[in-house]
Protein backbone atom coordinates (compact mmCIF):
# COMPACT_ATOMS: atom_id res chain seq x y z
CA UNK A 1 63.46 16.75 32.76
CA UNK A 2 61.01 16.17 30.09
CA UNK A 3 60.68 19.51 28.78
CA UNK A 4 64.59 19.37 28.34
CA UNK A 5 64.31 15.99 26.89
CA UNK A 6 62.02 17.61 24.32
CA UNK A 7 64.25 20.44 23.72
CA UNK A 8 67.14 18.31 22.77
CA UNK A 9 65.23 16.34 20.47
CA UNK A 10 65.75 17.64 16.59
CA UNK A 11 63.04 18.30 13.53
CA UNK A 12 59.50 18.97 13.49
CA UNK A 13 56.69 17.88 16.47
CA UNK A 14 55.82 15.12 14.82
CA UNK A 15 59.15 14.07 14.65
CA UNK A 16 59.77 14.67 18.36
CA UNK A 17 56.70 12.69 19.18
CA UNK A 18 58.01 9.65 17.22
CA UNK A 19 61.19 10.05 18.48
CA UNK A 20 59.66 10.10 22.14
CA UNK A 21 57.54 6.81 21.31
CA UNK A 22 61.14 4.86 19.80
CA UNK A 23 63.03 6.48 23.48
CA UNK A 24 60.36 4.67 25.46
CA UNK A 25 59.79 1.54 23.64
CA UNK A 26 63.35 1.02 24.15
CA UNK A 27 63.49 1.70 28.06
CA UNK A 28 60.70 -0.57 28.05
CA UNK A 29 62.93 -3.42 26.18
CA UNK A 30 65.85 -2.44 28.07
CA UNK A 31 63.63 -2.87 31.52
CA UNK A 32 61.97 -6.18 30.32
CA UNK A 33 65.41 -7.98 28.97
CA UNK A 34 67.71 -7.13 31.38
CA UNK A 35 66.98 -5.00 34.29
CA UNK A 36 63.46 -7.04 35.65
CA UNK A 37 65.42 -10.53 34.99
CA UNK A 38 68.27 -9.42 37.23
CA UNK A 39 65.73 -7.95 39.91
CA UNK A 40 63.09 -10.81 40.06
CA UNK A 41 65.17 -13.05 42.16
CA UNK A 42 65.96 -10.51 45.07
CA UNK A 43 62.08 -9.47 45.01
CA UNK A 44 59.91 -11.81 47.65
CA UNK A 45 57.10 -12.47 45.43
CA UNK A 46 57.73 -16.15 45.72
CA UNK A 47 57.61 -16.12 49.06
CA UNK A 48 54.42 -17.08 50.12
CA UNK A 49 52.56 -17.96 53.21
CA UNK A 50 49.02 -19.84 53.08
CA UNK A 51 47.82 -20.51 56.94
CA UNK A 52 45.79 -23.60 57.08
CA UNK A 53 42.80 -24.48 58.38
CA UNK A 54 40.30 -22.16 56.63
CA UNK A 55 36.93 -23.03 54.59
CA UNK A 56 37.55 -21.91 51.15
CA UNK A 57 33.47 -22.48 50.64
């Protein structure tokens, strides 16, 4: 999938390599602004359980 990815891409490799750096920053904004916001509410990481009774020292 890459190596097509990199195939499709136009211009020199220096140009494909900054063109691959601007195609991930944006998955990475797309990911952080809409797709974790959505998903952090049906994740359990709020749900936590501390049993009592233990000695912390």
């Amino acid at each position: 999938m890459y190596a097509w990815i990199w195939r499709q891409l136009p211009g020199s490799v220096w140009v494909k390599a900054l063109l691959s750096l601007v195609l991930v920053l944006a998955v990475v904004f797309v990911l952080f602004q809409w797709v974790f916001p959505w998903a952090e509410p049906l994740l359990p990481f709020n749900d936590v359980t501390v049993n009592g009774g233990g000695n912390a020292g």
